[in-house]
Protein backbone atom coordinates (compact mmCIF):
# COMPACT_ATOMS: atom_id res chain seq x y z
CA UNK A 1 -15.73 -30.39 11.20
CA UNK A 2 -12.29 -29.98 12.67
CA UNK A 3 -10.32 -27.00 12.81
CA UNK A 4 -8.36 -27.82 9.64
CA UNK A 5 -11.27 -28.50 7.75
CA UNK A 6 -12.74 -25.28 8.60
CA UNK A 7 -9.41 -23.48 8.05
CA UNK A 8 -9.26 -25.58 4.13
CA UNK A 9 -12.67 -24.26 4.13
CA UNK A 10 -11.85 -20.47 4.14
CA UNK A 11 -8.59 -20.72 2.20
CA UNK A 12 -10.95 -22.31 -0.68
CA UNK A 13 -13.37 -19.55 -0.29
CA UNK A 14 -10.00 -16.92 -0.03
CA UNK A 15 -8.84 -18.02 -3.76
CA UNK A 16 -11.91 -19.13 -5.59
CA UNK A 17 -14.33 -16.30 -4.98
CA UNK A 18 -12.30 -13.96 -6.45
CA UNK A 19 -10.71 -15.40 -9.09
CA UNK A 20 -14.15 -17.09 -10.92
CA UNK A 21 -15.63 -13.81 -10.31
CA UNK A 22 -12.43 -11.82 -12.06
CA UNK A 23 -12.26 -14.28 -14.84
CA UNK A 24 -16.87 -14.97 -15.48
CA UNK A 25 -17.45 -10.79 -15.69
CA UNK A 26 -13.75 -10.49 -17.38
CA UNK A 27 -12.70 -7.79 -15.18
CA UNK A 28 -9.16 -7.51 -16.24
CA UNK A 29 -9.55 -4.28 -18.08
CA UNK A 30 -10.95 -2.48 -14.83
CA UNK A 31 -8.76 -4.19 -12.08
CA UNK A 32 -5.99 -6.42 -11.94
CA UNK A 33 -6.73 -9.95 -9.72
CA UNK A 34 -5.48 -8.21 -6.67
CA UNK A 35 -7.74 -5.64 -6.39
CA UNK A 36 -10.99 -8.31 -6.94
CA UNK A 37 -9.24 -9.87 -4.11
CA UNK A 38 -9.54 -6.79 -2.26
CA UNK A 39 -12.97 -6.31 -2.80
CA UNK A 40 -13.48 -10.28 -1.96
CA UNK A 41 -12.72 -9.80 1.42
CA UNK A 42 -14.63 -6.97 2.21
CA UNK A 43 -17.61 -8.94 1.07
CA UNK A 44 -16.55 -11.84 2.93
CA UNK A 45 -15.94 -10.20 6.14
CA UNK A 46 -18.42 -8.53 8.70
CA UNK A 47 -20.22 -6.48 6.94
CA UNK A 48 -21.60 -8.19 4.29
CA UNK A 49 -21.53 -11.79 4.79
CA UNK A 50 -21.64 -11.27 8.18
CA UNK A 51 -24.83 -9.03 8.17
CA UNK A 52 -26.56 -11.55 5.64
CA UNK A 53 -25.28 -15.18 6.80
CA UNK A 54 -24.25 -14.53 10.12
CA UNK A 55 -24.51 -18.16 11.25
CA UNK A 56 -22.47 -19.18 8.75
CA UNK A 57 -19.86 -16.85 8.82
CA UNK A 58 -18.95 -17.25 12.69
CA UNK A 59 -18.78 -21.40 11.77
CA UNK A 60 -16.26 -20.35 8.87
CA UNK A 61 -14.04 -17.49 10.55
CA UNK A 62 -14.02 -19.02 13.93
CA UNK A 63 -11.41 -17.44 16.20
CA UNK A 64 -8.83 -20.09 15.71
CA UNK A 65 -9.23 -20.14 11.37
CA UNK A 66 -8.38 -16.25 12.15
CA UNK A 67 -5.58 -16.50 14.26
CA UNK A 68 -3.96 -19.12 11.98
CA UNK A 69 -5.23 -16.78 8.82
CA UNK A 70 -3.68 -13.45 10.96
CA UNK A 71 -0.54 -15.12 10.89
CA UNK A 72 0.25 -15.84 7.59
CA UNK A 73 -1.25 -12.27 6.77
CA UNK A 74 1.72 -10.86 8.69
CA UNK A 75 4.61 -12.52 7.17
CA UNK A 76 2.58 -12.05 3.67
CA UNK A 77 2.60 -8.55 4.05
CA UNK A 78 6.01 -8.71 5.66
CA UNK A 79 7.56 -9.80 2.52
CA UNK A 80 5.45 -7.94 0.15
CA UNK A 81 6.76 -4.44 1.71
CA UNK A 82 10.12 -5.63 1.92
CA UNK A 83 10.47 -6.56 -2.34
CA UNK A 84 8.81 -3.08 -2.16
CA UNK A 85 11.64 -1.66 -0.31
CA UNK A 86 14.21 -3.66 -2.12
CA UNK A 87 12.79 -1.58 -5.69
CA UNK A 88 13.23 1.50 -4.89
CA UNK A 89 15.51 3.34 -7.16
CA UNK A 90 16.90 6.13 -5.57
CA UNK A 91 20.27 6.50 -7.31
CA UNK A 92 18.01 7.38 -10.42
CA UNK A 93 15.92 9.82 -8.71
CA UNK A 94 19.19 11.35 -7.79
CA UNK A 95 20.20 11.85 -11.09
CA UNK A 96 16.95 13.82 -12.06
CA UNK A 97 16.63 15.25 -8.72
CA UNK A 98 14.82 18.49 -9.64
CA UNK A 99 12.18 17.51 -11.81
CA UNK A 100 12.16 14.06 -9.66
CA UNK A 101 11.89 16.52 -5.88
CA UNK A 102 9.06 19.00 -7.40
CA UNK A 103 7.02 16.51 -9.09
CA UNK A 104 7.25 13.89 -5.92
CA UNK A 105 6.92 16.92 -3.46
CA UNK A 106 3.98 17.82 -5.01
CA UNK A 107 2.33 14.45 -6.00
CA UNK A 108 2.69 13.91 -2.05
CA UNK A 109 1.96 17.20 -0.22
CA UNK A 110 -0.96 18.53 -2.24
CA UNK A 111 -3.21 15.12 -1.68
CA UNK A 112 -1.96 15.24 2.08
CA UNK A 113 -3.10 19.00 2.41
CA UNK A 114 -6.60 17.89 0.76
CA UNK A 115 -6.95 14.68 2.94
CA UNK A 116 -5.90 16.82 6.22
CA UNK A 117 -8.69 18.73 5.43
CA UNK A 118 -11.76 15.59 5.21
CA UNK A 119 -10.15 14.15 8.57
CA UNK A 120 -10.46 17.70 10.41
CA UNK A 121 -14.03 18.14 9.42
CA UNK A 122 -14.54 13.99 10.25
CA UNK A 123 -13.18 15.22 13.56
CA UNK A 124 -16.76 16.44 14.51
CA UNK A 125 -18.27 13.95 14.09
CA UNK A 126 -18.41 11.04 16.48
CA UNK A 127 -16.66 7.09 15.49
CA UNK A 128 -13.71 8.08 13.06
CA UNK A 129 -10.87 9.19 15.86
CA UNK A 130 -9.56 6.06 17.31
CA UNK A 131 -9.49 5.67 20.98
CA UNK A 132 -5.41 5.82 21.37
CA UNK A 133 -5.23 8.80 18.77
CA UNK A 134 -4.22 12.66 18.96
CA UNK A 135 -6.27 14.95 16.77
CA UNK A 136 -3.21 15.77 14.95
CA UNK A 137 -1.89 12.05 14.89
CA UNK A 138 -5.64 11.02 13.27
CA UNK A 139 -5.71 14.14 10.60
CA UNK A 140 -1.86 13.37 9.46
CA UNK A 141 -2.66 9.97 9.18
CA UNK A 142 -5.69 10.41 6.98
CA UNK A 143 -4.07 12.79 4.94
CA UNK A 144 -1.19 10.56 4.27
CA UNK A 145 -3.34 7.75 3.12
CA UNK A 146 -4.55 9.85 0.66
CA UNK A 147 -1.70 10.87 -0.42
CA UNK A 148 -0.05 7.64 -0.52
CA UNK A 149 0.64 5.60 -3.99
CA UNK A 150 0.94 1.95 -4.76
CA UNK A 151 4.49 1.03 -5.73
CA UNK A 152 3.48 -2.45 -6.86
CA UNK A 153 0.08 -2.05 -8.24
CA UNK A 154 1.97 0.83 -10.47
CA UNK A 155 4.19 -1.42 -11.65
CA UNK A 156 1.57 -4.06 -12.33
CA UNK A 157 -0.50 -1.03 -14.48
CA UNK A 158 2.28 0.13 -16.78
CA UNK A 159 2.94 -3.20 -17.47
CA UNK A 160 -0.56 -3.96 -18.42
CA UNK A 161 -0.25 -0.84 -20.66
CA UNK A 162 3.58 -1.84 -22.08
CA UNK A 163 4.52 1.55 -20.74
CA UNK A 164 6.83 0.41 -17.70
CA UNK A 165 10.13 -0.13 -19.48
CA UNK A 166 9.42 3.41 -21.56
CA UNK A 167 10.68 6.56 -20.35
CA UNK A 168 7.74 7.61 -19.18
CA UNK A 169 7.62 4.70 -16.89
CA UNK A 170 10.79 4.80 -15.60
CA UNK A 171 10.34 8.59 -14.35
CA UNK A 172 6.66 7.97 -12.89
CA UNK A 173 8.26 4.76 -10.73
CA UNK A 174 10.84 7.54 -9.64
CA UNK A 175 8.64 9.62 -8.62
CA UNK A 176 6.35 7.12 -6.47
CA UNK A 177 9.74 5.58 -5.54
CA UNK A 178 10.66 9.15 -3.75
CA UNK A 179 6.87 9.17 -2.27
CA UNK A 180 7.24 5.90 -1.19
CA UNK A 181 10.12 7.07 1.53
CA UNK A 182 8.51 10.37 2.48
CA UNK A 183 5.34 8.07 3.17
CA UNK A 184 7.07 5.40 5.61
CA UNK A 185 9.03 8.82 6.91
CA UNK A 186 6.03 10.35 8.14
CA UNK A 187 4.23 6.90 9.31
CA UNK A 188 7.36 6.39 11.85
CA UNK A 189 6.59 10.20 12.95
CA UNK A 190 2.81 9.45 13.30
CA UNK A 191 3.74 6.29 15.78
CA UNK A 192 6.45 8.08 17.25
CA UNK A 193 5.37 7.25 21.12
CA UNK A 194 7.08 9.45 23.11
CA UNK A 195 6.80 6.33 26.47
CA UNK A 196 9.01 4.26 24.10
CA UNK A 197 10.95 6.88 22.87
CA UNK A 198 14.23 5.30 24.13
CA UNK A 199 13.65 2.04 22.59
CA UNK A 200 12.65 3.86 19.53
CA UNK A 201 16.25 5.59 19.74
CA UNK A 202 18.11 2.71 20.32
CA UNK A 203 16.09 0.79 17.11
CA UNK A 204 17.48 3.30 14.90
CA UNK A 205 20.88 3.45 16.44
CA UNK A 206 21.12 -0.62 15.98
CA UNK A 207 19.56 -0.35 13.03
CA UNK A 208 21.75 1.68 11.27
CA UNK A 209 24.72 -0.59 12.61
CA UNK A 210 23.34 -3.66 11.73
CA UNK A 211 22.37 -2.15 7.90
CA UNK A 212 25.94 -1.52 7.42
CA UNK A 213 26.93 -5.07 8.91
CA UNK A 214 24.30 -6.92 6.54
CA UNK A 215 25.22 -5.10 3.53
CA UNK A 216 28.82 -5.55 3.66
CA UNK A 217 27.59 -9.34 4.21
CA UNK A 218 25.51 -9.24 1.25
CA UNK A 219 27.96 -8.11 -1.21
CA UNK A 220 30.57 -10.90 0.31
CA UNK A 221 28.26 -13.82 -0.31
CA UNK A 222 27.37 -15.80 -3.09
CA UNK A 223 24.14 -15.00 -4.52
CA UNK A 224 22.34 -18.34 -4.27
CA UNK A 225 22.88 -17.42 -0.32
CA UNK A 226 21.43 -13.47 -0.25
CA UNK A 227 17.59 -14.75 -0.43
CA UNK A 228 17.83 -16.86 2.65
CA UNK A 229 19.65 -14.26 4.21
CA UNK A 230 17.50 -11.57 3.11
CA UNK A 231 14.77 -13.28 4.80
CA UNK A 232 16.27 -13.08 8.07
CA UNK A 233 17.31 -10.20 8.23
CA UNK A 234 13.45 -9.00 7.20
CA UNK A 235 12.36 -11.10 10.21
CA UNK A 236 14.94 -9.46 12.21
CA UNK A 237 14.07 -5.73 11.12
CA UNK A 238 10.45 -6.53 11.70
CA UNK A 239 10.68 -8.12 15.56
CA UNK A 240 13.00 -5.01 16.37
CA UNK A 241 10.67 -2.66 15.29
CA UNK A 242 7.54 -4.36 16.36
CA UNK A 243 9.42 -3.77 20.02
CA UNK A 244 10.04 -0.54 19.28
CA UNK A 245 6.91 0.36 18.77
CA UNK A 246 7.28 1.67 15.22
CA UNK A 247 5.52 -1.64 13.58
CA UNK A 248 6.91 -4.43 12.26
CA UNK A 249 5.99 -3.20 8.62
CA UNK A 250 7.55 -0.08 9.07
CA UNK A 251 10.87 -2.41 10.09
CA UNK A 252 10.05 -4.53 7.14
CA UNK A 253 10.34 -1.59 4.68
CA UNK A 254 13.55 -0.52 6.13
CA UNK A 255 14.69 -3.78 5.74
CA UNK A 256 14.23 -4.22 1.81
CA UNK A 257 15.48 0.16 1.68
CA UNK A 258 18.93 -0.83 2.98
CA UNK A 259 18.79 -3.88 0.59
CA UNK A 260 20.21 -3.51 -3.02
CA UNK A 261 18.23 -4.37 -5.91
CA UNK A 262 21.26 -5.02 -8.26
CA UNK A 263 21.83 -8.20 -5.87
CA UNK A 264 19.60 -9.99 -6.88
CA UNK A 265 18.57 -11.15 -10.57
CA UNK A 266 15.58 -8.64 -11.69
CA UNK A 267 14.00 -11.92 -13.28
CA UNK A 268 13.97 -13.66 -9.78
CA UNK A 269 12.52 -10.66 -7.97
CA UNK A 270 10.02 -10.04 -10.34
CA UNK A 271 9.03 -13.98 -9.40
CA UNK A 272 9.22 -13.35 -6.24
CA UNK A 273 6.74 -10.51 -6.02
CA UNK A 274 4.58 -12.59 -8.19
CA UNK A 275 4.46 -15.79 -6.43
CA UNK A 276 4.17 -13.11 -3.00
CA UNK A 277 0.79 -11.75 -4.33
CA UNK A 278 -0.56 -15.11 -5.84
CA UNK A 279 0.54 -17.44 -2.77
CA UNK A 280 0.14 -15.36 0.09
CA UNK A 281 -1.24 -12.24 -0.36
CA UNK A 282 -4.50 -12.95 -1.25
CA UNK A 283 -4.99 -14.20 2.25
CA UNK A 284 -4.39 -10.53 3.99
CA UNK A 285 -6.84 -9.57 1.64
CA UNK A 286 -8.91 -11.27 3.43
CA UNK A 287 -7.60 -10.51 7.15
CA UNK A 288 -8.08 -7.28 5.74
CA UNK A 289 -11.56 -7.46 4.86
CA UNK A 290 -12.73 -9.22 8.75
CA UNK A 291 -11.55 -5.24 10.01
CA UNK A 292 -14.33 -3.65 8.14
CA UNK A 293 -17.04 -2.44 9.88
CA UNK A 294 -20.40 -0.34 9.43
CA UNK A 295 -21.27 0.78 12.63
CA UNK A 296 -22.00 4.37 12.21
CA UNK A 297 -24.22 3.43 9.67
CA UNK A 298 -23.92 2.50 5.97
CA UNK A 299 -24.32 6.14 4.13
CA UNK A 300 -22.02 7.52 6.68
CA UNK A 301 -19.17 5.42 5.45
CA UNK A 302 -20.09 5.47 1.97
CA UNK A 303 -20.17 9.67 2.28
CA UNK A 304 -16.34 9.70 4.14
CA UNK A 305 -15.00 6.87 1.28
CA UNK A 306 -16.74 9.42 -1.28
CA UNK A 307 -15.42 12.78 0.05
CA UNK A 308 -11.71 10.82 0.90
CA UNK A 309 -12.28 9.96 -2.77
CA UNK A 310 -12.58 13.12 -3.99
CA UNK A 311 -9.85 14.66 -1.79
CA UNK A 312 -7.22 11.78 -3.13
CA UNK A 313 -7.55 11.97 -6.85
CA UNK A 314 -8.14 16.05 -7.52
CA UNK A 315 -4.99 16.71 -4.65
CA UNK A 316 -2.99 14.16 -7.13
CA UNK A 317 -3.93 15.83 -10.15
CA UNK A 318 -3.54 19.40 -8.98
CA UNK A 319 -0.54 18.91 -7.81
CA UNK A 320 1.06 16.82 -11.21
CA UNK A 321 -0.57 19.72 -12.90
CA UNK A 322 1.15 22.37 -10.81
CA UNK A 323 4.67 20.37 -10.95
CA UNK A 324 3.94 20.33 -15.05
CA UNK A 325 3.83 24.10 -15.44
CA UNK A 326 6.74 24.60 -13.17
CA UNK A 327 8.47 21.90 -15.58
CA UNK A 328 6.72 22.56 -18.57
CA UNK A 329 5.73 19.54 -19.57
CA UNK A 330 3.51 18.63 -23.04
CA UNK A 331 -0.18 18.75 -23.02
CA UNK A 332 -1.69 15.70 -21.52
CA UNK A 333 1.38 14.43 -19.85
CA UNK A 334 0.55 15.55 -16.38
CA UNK A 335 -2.75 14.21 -16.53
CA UNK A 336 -1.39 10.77 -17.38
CA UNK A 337 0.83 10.80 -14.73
CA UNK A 338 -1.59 12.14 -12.40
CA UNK A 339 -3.93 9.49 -12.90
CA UNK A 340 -1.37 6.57 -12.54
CA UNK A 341 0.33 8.31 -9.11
CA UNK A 342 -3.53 8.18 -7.71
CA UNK A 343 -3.39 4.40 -7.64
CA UNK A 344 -4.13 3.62 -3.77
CA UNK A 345 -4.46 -0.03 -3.75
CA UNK A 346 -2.15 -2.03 -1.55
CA UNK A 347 0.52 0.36 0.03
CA UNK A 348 -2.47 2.55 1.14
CA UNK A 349 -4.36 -0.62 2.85
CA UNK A 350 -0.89 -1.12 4.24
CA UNK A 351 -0.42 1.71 5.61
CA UNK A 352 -4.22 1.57 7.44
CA UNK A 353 -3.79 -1.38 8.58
CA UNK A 354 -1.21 -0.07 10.58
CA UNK A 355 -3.31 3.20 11.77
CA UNK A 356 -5.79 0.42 12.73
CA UNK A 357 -3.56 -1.49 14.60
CA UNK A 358 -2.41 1.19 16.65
CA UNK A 359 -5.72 2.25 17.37
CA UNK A 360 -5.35 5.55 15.26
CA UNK A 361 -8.56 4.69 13.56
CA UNK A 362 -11.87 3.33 14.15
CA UNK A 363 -12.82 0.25 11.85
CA UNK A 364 -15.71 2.44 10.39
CA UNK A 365 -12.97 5.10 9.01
CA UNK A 366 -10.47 2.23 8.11
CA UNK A 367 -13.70 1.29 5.79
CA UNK A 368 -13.99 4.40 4.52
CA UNK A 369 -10.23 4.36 3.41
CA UNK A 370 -10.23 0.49 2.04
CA UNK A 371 -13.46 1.56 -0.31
CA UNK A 372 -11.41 4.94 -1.48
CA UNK A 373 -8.34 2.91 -2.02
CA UNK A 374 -10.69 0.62 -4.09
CA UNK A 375 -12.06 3.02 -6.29
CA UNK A 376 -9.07 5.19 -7.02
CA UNK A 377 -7.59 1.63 -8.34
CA UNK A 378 -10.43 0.74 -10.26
CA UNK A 379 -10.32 3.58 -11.68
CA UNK A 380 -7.01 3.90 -13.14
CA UNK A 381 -7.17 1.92 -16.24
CA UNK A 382 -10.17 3.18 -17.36
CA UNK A 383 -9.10 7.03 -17.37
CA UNK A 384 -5.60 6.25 -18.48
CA UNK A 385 -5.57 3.70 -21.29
CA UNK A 386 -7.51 6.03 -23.53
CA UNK A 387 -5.07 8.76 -22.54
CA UNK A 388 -1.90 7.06 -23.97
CA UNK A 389 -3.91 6.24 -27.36
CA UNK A 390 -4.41 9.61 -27.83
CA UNK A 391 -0.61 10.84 -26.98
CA UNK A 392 1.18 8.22 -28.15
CA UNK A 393 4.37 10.42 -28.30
CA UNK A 394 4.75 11.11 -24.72
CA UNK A 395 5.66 7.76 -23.87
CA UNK A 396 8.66 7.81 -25.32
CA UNK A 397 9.50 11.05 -23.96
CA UNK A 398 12.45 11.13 -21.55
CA UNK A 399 11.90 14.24 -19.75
């Protein structure tokens, strides 16, 4: 078979695992189509179809089917962070900044504070640390994954559960909006490479030039024109960065921050992201599962995921519960919100991904984090759907 044969070959396997699965056990109530994707291509990467049909997975994922898969990973991802960017609302967390600062302060540091504490005790232990890693850079990094929510797979959830255009959903995308910042914030810090610290300083200088140049462009053109040129100045963002050292998906999250919403047509972008995670995305998935790896054994990674886990969702809920009696919220709202904010999903596999790629992490403890981020997705529904029945009042409930 030729190269493009054997390329067809995986993109078929890519989109039809996943989805016949998702539709023949009707997961829809557990997990949206993305996260069966996820869990797609950790079973069709290393460790499990690897392990069991090794033959056939080295024909398949040949080096040249994952080079030309790599590739449209990256610009998949690209644009996926960027429409993430592009929806933040800051201008209503400014509005509510109080309640908006102590509940996002809290959603954020208490999780980080629990997850610092798993990566300093997984610093004993041999095959987590990655080989270009400080302690510090490795325990901050693993705390803020699980501290980190998923902007999009939110917004996919409250849909699901007709709660996103309700107050209720409106001040919980605020508050993941304001977590989403802090998160890329402290990701730049964590890559901050002191040998490239003057490109890093000129990045940000040009950057902040440029972001003034492009948005008084913007708001001068027409708007059939701002997509095209939206997507080059995402490319751009992403090369400088990816020079600077900081990651091109840290520049590609700048890129959409700078970028106002209200330019586009919220019908279009809400396409957009759509077509994103049913065209493209499903194929990082994928790159995404060929990084996972079992080396230090099986029940070590499975322990890690369980304790990372553990440290994730109770750090979430203790602090919405804390940020509830300091705001005095009704019964049963913070665990509601607490249970949505866990969602890890895809802005946490982001965000290893990049800890991998900088060699932060070993492949065994960027397993670890994609089964956590798994679980505290799969989760979500489950917990929270009977919630709202039962408090049917708080969604309508503005503050």
């Amino acid at each position: 078979m030729s190269i493009t044969e054997i390329f067809l070959l995986a993109i078929l396997m890519i989109f039809a695992v996943p989805y016949v699965v998702w539709r023949v056990f009707n997961l829809d109530y557990y997990a949206p189509l993305v996260v069966v994707q996820i869990v797609a291509g950790i079973l069709l990467g290393p460790g499990v179809l690897g392990a069991v049909f090794p033959d056939y997975y080295k024909f398949v994922f040949n080096p040249p089917v994952i080079q030309s898969l790599n590739g449209i990973a990256y610009w998949a991802v690209m644009l996926f962070v960027w429409i993430a960017g592009i929806e933040l609302d800051l201008k209503k967390a400014w509005v509510n900044r109080r309640e908006t600062g102590v509940t996002a302060g809290l959603a954020l540091g208490t999780p980080l504070v629990f997850g610092c504490v798993i990566a300093a005790g997984l610093l004993h232990y041999d095959g987590w640390i990655g080989s270009a890693a400080t302690p510090l850079q490795f325990v901050f990094g693993i705390g803020m994954a699980c501290a980190v929510t998923a902007l999009p797979i939110l917004i996919l959830f409250m849909e699901k559960l007709e709660i996103l255009r309700q107050p209720i959903g409106q001040r919980i995308l605020r508050y993941a909006s304001l977590d989403d910042i802090a998160i890329w914030g402290v990701l730049a810090l964590i890559l901050l490479d002191w040998t490239r610290i003057g490109r890093q300083g000129a990045f940000l200088v040009v950057f902040a030039v440029a972001s003034y140049l492009f948005r008084k462009l913007m708001v001068a053109v027409p708007e059939r024109d701002r997509w095209y040129l939206g997507l080059i100045w995402l490319a751009s963002c992403g090369f400088a960065a990816d020079w600077a050292g900081l990651h091109f998906m840290v520049g590609a999250f700048l890129a959409g921050a700078v970028t106002d919403s209200d330019w586009f047509d919220q019908k279009q972008m809400d396409f957009m992201r759509h077509h994103v995670l049913l065209v493209v995305m499903p194929v990082f998935f994928l790159s995404t599962g060929l990084r996972t790896n079992w080396d230090v054994g099986g029940t070590a990674v499975f322990v890690a995921a369980g304790l990372l886990l553990v440290a994730s969702v109770a750090g979430k809920l203790a602090g919405i519960h804390l940020a509830g009696r300091i705001l005095k919220w009704e019964p049963g709202e913070a665990s509601i919100i607490g249970w949505l904010l866990q969602t890890k999903a895809l802005i946490m596999i982001i965000f290893v991904n990049i800890l991998l790629d900088k060699n932060l992490i070993t492949n065994e403890a960027f397993t670890a984090l994609l089964l956590m981020a798994v679980a505290s997705t799969m989760l979500t529904t489950p917990v929270v759907y009977p919630m709202l029945q039962n408090v049917k009042a708080l969604i309508f409930k503005t503050s």
